[in-house]
Protein backbone atom coordinates (compact mmCIF):
# COMPACT_ATOMS: atom_id res chain seq x y z
CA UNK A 1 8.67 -8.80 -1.97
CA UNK A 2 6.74 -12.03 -2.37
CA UNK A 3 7.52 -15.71 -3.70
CA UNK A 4 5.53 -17.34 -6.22
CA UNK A 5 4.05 -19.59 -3.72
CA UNK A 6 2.36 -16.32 -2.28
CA UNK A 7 1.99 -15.22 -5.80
CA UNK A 8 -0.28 -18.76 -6.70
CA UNK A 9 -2.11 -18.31 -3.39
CA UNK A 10 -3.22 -14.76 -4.60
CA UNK A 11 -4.15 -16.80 -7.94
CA UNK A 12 -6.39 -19.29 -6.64
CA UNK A 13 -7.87 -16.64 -4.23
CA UNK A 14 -8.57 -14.49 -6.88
CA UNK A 15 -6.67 -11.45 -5.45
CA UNK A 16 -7.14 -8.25 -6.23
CA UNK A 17 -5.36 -4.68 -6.45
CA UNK A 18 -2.03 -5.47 -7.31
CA UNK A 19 0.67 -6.29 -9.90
CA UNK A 20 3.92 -8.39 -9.65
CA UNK A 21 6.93 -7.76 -11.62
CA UNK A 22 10.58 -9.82 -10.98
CA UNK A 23 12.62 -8.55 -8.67
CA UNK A 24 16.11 -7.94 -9.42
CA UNK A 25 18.34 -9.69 -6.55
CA UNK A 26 21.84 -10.24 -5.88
CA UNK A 27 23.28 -13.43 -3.49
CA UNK A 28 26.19 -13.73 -2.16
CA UNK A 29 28.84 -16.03 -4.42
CA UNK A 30 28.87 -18.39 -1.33
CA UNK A 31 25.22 -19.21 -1.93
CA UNK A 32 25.25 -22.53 -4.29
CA UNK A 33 22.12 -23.05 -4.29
CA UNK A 34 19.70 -21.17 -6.86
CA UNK A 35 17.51 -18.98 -4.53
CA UNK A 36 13.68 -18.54 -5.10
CA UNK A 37 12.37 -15.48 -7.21
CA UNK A 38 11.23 -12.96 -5.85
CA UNK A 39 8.67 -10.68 -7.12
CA UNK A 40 8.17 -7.15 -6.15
CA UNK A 41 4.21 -6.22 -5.20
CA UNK A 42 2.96 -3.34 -6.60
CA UNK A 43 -0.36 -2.26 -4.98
CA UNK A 44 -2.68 -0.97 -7.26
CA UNK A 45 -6.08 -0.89 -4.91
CA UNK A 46 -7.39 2.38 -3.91
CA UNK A 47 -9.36 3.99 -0.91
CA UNK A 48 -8.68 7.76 -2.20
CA UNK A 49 -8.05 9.63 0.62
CA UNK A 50 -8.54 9.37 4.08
CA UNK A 51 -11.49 9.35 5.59
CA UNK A 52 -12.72 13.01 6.48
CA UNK A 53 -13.62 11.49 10.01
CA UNK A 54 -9.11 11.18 10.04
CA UNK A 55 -8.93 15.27 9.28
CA UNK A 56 -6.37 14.54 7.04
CA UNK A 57 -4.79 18.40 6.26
CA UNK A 58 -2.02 20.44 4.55
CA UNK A 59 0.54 20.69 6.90
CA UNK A 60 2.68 22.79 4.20
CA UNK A 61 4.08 22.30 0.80
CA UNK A 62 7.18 23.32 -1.47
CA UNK A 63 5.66 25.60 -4.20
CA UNK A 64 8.87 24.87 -5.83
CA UNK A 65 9.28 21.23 -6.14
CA UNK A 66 5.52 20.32 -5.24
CA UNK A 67 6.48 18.14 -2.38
CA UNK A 68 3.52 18.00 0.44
CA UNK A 69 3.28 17.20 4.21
CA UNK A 70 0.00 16.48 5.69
CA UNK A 71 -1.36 15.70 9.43
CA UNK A 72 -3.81 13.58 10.15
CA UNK A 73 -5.75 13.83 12.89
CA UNK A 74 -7.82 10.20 14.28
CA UNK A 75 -5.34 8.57 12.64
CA UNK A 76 -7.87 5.34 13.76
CA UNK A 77 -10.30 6.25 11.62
CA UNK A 78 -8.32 6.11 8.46
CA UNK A 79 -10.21 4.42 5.94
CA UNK A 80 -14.00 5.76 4.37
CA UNK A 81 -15.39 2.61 2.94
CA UNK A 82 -17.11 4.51 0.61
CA UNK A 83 -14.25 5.67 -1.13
CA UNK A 84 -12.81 1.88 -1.32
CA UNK A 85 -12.43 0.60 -4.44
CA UNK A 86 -12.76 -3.21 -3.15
CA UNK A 87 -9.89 -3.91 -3.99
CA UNK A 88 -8.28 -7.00 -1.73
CA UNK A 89 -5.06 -4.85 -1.33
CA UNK A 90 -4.80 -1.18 -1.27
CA UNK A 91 -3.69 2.25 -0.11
CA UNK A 92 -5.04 5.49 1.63
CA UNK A 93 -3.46 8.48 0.52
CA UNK A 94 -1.56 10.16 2.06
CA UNK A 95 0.12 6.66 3.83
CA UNK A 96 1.20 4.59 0.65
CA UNK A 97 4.02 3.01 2.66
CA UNK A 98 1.18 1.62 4.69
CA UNK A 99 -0.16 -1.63 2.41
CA UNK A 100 -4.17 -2.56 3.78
CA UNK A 101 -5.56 -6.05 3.32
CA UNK A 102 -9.29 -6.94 3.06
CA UNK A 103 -10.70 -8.71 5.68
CA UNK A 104 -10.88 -11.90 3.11
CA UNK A 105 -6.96 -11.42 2.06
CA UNK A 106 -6.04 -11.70 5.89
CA UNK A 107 -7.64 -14.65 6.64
CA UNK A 108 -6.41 -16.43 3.85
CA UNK A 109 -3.43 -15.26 4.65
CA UNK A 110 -3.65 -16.29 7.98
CA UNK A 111 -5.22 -19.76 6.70
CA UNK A 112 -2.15 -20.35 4.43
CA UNK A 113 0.09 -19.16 7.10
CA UNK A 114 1.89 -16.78 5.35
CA UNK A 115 5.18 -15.69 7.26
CA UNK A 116 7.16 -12.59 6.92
CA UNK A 117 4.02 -10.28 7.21
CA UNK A 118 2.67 -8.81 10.35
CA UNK A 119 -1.36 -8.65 10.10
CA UNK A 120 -2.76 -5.63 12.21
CA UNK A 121 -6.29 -3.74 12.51
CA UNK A 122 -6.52 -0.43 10.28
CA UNK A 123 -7.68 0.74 13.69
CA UNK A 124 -3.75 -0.15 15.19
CA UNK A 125 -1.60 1.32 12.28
CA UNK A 126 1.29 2.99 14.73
CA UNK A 127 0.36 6.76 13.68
CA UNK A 128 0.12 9.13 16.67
CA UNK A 129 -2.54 11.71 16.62
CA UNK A 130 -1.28 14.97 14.40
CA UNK A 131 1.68 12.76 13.57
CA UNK A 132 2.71 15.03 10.02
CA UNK A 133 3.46 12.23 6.67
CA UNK A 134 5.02 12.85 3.87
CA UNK A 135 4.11 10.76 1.12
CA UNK A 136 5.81 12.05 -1.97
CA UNK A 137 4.49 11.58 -5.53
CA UNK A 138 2.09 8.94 -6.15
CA UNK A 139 4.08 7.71 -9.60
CA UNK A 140 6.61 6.61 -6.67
CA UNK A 141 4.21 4.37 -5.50
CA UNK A 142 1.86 3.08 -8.50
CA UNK A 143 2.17 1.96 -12.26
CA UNK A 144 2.53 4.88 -14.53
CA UNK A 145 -0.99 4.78 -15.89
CA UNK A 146 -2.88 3.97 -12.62
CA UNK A 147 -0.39 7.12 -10.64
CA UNK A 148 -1.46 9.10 -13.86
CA UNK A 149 -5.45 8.14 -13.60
CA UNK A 150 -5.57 8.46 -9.74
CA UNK A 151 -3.58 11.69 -9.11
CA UNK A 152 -6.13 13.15 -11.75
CA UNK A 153 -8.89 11.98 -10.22
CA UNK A 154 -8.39 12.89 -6.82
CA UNK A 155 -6.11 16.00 -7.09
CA UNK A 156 -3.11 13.77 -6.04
CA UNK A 157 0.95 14.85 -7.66
């Protein structure tokens, strides 16, 4: 969730990898006081899947319903640049829960000082060696056309 003063920041920073849509909210009656809108972030950015350094693997899969669990490996080692779109915001499959920042997002972010985030090294994402993720389907996670376009591209349900 983001305001539309983080919104207009991404807008004069030129931003890229992601899409905004209103969020729906709900306040308590108490509140008088019309609170901000809110706008849901939907990251769109891509670095494929993780870097082969990681070992990202099959841990096992539901032939039934299609759902996966993978390990990875060197969790620290995460991200192949060469696979990065460059794209200020984006995700590594199998981690979409895990939002990454380029180094030029974070320190405007840190220049605007932007609260309610926590800004940490790719390197420091809390992922224990041969920790197993699930990520279910990638149209959880992106618009319809982009889930559609990457999950053909790169073998992805």
């Amino acid at each position: 969730m983001v305001s539309p003063k983080v919104l207009d920041l991404f807008r004069r920073h030129g931003v890229t990898g992601f899409e905004a849509v209103p969020a729906k909210t709900a306040y308590p009656k108490r509140i008088k006081a019309r609170p901000t809108d809110l706008y849901e972030l939907i990251v769109t950015g891509w670095a494929a899947w993780g870097a082969q350094a990681a070992g990202v693997s099959l841990a096992w899969s539901c032939p039934g319903c299609g759902h996966h669990h993978y390990i990875i490996r060197e969790p620290k080692r995460l991200i192949d640049p060469a696979a990065w779109d460059g794209s200020d915001l984006f995700i590594v499959w199998p981690l979409p829960r895990y939002r990454f920042a380029s180094s030029r997002l974070a320190a405007s972010l840190r220049k605007e000082k932007i609260s309610g985030i926590e800004l940490i090294p790719a390197r420091q994402i809390p992922l224990e060696k041969g920790e197993e993720v699930s990520p279910g389907s990638i149209m959880n996670w992106m618009p319809e056309e982009r889930a559609r376009e990457l999950g053909q591209r790169f073998d992805i349900s």
